[in-house]
Protein backbone atom coordinates (compact mmCIF):
# COMPACT_ATOMS: atom_id res chain seq x y z
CA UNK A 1 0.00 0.00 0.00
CA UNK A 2 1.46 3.33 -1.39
CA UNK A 3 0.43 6.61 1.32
CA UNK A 4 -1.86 8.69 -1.12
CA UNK A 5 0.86 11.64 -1.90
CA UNK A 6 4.26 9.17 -2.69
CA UNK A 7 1.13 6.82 -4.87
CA UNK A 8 2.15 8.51 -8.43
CA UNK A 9 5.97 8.49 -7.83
CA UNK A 10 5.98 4.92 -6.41
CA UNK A 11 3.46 3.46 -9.13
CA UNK A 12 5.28 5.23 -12.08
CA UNK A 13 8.86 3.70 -10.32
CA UNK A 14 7.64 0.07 -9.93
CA UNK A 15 6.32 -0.11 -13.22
CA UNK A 16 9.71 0.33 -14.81
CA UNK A 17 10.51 -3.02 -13.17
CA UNK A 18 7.19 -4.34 -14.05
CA UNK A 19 6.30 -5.14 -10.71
CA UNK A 20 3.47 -2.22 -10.35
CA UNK A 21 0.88 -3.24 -7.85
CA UNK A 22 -2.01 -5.48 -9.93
CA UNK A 23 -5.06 -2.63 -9.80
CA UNK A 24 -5.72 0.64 -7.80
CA UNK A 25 -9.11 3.39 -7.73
CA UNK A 26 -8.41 6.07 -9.28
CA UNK A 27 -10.71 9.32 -11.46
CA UNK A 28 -11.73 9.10 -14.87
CA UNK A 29 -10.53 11.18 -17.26
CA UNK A 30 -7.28 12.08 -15.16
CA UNK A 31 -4.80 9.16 -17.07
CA UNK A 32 -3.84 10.41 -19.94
CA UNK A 33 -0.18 10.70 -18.93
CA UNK A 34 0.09 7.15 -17.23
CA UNK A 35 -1.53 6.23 -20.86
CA UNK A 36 -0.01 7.66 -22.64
CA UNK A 37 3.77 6.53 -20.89
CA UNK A 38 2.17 2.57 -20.82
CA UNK A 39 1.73 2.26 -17.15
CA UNK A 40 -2.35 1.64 -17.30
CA UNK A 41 -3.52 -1.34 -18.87
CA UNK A 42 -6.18 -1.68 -21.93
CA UNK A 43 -8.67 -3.77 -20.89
CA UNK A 44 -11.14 -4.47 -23.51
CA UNK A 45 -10.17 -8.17 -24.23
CA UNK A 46 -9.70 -8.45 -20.80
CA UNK A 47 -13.37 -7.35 -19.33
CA UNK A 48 -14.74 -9.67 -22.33
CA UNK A 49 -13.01 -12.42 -21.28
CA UNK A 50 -13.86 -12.38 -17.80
CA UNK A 51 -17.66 -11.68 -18.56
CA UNK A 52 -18.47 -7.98 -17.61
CA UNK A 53 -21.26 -6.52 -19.10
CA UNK A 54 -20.23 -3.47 -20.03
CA UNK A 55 -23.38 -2.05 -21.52
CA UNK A 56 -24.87 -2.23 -17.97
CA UNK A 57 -22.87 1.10 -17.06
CA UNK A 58 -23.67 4.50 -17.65
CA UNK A 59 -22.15 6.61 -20.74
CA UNK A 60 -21.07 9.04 -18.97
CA UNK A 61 -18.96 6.63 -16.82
CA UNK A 62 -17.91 4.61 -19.89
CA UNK A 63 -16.36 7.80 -21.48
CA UNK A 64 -14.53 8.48 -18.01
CA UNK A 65 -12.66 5.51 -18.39
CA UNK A 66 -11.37 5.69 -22.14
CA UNK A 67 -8.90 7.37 -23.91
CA UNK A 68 -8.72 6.75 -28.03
CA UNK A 69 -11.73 4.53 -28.09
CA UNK A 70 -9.75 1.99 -25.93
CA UNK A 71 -10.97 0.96 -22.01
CA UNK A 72 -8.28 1.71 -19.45
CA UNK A 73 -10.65 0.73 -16.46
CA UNK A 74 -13.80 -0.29 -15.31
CA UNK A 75 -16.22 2.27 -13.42
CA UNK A 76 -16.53 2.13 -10.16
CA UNK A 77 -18.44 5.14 -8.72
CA UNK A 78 -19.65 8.54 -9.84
CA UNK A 79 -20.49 11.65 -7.55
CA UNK A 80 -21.17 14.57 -7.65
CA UNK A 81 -21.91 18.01 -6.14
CA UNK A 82 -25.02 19.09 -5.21
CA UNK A 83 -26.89 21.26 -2.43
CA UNK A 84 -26.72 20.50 1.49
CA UNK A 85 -29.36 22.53 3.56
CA UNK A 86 -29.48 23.18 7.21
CA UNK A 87 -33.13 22.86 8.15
CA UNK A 88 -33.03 24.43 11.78
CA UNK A 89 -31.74 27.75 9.50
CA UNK A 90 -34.54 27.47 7.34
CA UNK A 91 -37.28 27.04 9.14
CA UNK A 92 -35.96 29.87 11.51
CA UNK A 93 -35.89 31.83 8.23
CA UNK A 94 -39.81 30.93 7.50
CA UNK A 95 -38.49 28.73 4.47
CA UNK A 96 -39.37 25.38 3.72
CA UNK A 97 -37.02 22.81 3.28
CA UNK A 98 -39.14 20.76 1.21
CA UNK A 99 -39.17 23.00 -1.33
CA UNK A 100 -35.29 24.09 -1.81
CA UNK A 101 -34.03 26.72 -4.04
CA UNK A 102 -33.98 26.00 -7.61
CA UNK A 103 -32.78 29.18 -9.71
CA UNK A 104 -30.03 31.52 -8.53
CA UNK A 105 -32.37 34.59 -7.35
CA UNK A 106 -34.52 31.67 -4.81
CA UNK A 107 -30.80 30.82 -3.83
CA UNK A 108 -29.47 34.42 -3.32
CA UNK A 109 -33.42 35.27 -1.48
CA UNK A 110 -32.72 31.86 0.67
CA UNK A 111 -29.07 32.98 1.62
CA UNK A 112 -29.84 36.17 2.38
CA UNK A 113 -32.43 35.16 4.96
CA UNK A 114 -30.10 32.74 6.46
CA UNK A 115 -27.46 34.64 6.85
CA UNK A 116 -26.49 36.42 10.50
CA UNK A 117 -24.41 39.00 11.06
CA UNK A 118 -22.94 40.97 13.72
CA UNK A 119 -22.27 45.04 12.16
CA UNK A 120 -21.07 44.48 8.66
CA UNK A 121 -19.61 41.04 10.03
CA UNK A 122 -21.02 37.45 8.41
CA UNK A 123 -21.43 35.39 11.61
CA UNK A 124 -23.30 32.71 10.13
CA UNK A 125 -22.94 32.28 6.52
CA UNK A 126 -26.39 31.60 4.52
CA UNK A 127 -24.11 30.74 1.33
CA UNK A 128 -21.01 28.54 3.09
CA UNK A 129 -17.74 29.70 1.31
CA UNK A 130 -14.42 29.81 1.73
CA UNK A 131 -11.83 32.94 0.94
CA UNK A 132 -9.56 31.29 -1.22
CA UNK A 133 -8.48 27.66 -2.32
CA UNK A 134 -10.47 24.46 -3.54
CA UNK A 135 -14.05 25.59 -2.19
CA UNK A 136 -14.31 29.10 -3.50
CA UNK A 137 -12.89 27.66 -6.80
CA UNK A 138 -15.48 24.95 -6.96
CA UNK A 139 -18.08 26.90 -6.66
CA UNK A 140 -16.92 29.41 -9.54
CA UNK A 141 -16.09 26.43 -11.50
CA UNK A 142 -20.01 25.12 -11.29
CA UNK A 143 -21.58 28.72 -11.99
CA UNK A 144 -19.11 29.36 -14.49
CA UNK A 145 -20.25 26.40 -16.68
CA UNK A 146 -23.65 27.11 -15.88
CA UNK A 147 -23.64 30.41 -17.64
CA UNK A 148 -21.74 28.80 -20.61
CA UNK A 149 -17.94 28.94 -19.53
CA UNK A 150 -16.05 26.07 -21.43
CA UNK A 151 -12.56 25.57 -19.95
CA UNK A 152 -11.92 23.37 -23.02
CA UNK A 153 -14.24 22.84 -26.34
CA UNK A 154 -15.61 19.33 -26.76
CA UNK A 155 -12.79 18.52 -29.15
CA UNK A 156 -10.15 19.78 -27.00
CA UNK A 157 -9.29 22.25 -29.83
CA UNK A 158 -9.86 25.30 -28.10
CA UNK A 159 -9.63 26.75 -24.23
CA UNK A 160 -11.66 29.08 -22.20
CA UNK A 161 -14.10 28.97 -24.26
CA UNK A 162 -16.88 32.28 -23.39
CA UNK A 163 -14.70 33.97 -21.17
CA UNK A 164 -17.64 36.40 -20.58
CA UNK A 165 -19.29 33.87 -18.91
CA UNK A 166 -16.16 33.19 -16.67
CA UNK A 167 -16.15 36.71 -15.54
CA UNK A 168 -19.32 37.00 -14.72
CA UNK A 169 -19.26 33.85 -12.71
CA UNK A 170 -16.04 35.40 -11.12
CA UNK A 171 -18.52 38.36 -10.28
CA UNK A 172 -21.34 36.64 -8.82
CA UNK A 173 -18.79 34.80 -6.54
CA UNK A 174 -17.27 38.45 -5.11
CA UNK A 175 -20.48 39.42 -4.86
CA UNK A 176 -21.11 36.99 -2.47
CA UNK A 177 -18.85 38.04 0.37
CA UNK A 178 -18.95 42.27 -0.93
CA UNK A 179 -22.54 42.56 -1.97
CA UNK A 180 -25.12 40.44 -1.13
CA UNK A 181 -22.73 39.25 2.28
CA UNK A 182 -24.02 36.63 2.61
CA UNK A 183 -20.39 34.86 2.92
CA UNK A 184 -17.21 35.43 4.85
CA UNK A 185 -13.82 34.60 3.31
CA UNK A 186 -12.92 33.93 7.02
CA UNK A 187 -14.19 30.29 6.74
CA UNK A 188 -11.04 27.69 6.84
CA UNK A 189 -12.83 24.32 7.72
CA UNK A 190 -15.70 24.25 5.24
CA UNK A 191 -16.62 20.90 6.61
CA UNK A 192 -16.64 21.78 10.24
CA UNK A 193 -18.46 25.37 9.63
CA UNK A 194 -21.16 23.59 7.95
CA UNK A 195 -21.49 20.79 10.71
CA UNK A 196 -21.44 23.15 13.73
CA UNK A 197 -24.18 25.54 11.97
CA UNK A 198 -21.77 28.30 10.87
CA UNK A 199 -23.56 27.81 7.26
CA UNK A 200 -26.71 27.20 6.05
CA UNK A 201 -26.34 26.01 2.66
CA UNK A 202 -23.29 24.10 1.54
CA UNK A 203 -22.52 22.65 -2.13
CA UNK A 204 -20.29 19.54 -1.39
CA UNK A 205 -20.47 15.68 -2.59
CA UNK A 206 -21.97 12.57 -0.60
CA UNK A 207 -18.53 11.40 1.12
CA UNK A 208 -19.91 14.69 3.96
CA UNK A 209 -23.59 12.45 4.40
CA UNK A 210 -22.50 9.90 7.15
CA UNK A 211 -20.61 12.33 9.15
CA UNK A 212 -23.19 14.86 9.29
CA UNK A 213 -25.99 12.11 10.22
CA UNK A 214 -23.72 10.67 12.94
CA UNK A 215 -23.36 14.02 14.82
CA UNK A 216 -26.98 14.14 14.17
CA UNK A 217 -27.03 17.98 12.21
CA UNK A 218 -30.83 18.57 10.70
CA UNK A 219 -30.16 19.12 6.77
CA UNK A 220 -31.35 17.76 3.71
CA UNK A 221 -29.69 17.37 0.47
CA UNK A 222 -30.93 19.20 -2.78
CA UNK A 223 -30.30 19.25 -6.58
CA UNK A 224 -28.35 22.15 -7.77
CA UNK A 225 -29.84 25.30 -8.47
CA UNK A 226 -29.49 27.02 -12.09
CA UNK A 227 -27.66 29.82 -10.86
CA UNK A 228 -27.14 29.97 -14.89
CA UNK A 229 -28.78 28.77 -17.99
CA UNK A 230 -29.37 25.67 -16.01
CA UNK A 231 -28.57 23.52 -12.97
CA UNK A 232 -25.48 21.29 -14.68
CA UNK A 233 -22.35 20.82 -11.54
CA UNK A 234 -19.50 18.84 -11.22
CA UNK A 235 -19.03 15.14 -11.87
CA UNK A 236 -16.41 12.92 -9.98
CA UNK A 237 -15.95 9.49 -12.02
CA UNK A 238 -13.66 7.02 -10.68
CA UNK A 239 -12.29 3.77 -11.74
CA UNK A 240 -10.57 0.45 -11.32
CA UNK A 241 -7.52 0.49 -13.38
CA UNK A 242 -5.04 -2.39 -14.15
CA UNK A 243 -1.30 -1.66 -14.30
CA UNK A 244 1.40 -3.24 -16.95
CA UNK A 245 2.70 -6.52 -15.18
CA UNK A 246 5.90 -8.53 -16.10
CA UNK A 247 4.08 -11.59 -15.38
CA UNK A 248 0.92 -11.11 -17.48
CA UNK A 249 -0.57 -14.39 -16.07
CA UNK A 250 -1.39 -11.53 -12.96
CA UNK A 251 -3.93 -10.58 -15.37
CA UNK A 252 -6.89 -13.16 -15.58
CA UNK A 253 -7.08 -13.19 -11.50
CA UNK A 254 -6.93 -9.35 -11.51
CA UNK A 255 -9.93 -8.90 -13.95
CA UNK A 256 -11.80 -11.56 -12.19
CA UNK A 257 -11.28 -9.86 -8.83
CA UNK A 258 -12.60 -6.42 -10.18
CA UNK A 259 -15.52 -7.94 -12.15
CA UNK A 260 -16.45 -9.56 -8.68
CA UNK A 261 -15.91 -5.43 -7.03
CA UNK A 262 -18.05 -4.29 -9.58
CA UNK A 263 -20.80 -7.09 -9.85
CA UNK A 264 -20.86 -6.67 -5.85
CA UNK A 265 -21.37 -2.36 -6.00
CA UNK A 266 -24.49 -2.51 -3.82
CA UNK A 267 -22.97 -1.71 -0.41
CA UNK A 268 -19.99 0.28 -2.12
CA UNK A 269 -22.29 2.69 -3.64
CA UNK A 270 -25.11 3.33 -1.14
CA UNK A 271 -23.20 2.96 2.25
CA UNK A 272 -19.90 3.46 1.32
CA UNK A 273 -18.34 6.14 -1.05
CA UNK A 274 -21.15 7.14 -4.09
CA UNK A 275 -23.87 6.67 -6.37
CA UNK A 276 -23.31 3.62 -8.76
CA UNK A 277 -22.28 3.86 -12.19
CA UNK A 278 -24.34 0.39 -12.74
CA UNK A 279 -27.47 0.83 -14.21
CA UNK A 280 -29.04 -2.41 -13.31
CA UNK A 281 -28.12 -1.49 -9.47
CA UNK A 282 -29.49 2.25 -10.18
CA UNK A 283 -32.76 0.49 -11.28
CA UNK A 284 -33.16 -1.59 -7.76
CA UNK A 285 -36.18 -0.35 -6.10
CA UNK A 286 -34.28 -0.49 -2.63
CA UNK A 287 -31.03 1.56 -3.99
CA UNK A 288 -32.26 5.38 -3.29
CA UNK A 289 -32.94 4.59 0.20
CA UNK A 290 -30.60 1.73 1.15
CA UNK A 291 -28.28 4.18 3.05
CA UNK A 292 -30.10 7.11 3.99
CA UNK A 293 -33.69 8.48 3.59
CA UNK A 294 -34.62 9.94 0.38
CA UNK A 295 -34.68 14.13 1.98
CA UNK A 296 -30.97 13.23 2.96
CA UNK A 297 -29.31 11.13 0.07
CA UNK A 298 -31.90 11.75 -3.22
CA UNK A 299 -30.30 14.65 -4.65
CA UNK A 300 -26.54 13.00 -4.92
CA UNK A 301 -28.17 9.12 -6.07
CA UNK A 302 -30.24 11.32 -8.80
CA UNK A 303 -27.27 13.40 -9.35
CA UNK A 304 -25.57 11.83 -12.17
CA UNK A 305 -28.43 13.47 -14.26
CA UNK A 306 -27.17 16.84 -13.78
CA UNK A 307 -23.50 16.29 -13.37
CA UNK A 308 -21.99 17.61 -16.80
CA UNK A 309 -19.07 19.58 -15.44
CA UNK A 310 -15.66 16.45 -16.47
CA UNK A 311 -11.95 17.23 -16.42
CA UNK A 312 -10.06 17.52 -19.39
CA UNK A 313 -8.67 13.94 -20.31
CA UNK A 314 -5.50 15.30 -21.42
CA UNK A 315 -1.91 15.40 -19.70
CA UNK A 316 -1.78 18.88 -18.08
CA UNK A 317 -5.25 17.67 -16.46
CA UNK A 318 -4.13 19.05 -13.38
CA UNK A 319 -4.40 22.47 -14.35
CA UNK A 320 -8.39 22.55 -15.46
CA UNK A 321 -9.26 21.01 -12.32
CA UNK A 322 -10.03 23.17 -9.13
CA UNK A 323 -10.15 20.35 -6.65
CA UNK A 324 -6.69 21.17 -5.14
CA UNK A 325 -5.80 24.11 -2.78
CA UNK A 326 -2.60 25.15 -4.41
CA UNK A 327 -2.91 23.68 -8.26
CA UNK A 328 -3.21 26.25 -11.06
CA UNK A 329 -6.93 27.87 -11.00
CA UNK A 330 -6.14 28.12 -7.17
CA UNK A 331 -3.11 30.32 -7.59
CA UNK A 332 -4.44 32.06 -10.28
CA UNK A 333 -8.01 33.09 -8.89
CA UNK A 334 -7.48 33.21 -5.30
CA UNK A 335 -5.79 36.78 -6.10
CA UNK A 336 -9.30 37.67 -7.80
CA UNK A 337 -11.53 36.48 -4.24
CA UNK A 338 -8.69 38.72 -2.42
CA UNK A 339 -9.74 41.63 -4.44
CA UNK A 340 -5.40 41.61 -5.50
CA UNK A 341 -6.04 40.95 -9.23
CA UNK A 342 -8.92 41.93 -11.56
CA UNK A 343 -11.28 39.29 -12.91
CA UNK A 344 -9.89 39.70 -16.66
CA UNK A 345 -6.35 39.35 -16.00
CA UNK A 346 -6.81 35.97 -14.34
CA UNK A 347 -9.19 34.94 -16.76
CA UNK A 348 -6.53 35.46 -19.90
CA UNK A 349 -4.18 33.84 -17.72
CA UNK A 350 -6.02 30.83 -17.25
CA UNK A 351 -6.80 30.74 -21.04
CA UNK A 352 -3.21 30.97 -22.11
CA UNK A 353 -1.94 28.38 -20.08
CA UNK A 354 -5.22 25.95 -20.53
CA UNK A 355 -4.46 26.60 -24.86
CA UNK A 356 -0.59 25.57 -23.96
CA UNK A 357 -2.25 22.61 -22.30
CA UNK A 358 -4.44 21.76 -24.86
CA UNK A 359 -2.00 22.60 -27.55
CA UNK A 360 0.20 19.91 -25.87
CA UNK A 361 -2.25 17.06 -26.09
């Protein structure tokens, strides 16, 4: 077992020996370099052979987990982010938590009635943010492509595509905390503030659900509003990928052991990490509720509907994706939430480096 930050180096080391270890989980569309170098294994004979149906998983999910029109892995999971509620806030607002927010001026009317303050001070956030790093970035991220903000064209010809939209995604963040307040960029611990009541409404993924039942915090879950031309957020797809072997006789055992992971998803995907990427378990009638009631869980097991938002399966993937603290759109747009650069400057930047990216392949 490799510790999660020395997992790259040590994988890409023990595969020049051959002696890689057998399979590992690991996000769709993020491979194109180990691909691309011949660490991750094409499986499409393989899953054949060992008698996966892969027409039972989702498109989306399919697409996560090939690169040329060849399978590097078999789906495992895919989440997504979507809308937590606290519903002590919103009753003590007069809103009803049955009937969450669904366009961004119900979301803005909802925060703004949730939100305390003490002078010009945000002492309870109604819209939880943070003031700089993966959160903030998230959130501009979803809004962004909302209003039409491509970070990369569907043939992977052309970046930043709309940078209008960008901006004005960029705006209706700042707004947030220098407007509307209805944020602080003091927030640190997104997690905590949201499970000790210092927000009210939180976009985050379904690993937060079994933490925030267990300490017993009132919420319910929610689809994501259209804060733009329409409600589309981020999708997480992750995998089971094979690595290049010196003994290929590792192989038949390997597939077999993943086919059995993946037949087996149930418990994985309701009580463990996410929402399946199998559609004959999405079609149980006991899968929405198996882990937690509908109010709590529905909006991420529904939320591969909405969940549009991919990384870019090229090399430099690292730099389109905002799921980091101190990766590229980080360093280049926390400035912007500081108020230390101005919305179009870090918007060109991020287009000129994304087109070297592209440009690179």
């Amino acid at each position: 077992m490799f510790p999660s930050d020395q997992f790259g180096t040590k994988l890409l080391a023990s595969s020049t020996t051959g002696d890689a270890p057998d399979f590992a989980w690991a996000e769709g569309n993020g491979r194109r370099d180990w691909v691309n170098k011949g660490v991750v294994l094409q499986i499409d004979d393989l899953v054949k052979q060992a008698g996966l149906d892969m027409t039972d998983f989702t498109e989306q999910a399919i697409k996560g987990a090939t690169y040329d029109g060849k399978l590097y892995g078999v789906p495992m999971d895919a989440l997504s982010f979507q809308m937590e509620i606290n519903t002590d806030h919103a009753k003590e607002a007069g809103l009803d938590p049955t009937k969450p927010p669904t366009t961004g001026d119900q979301l803005m009317d909802w925060a703004t009635k949730m939100t305390k303050r003490n002078g010009d001070t945000v002492t309870r956030s109604g819209f939880l943010m943070t003031g700089s790093g993966l959160h903030v970035n998230i959130v501009w991220g979803i809004v962004a492509h909302q209003m039409g903000f491509q970070a990369f064209s569907d043939d992977l010809k052309k970046a930043a595509v709309n940078p209008d939209a960008g901006k004005a995604a960029a705006q209706w963040v700042l707004d947030l905390f220098d407007k509307a307040k209805v944020g602080t960029r003091d927030v640190a611990d997104r997690y905590k503030a949201f499970g000790t009541g210092d927000g009210s409404i939180f976009w985050t993924g379904p690993w937060t659900l079994s933490g925030y039942v267990q300490q017993k915090l009132n919420f319910v879950s929610a689809t994501m509003p259209a804060v733009g031309k329409d409600n589309s957020t981020r999708a997480e797809l992750w995998n089971l990928e094979m690595y290049v072997q010196k003994d290929k006789a590792r192989y038949e055992n390997t597939i077999k052991a993943i086919k059995w992971l993946s037949d087996n998803t149930f418990f994985w995907s309701t009580k463990g990490r996410g929402p399946t990427v199998r559609k004959s378990v999405l079609a149980k009638p006991d899968f929405a509720t198996a882990a937690y009631p509908l109010e709590i869980g529905g909006a991420f097991v529904n939320g591969g509907k909405n969940a549009t938002y991919l990384r870019a399966p090229i090399v430099a993937t690292g730099d389109f994706d905002a799921y980091t603290s101190s990766g590229f759109i980080a360093k280049t747009m926390d400035p912007v939430w500081a108020k230390q650069t101005s919305i179009d400057d870090a918007i060109k930047m991020l287009g000129e480096q994304w087109q070297k990216d592209l440009d690179a392949g």
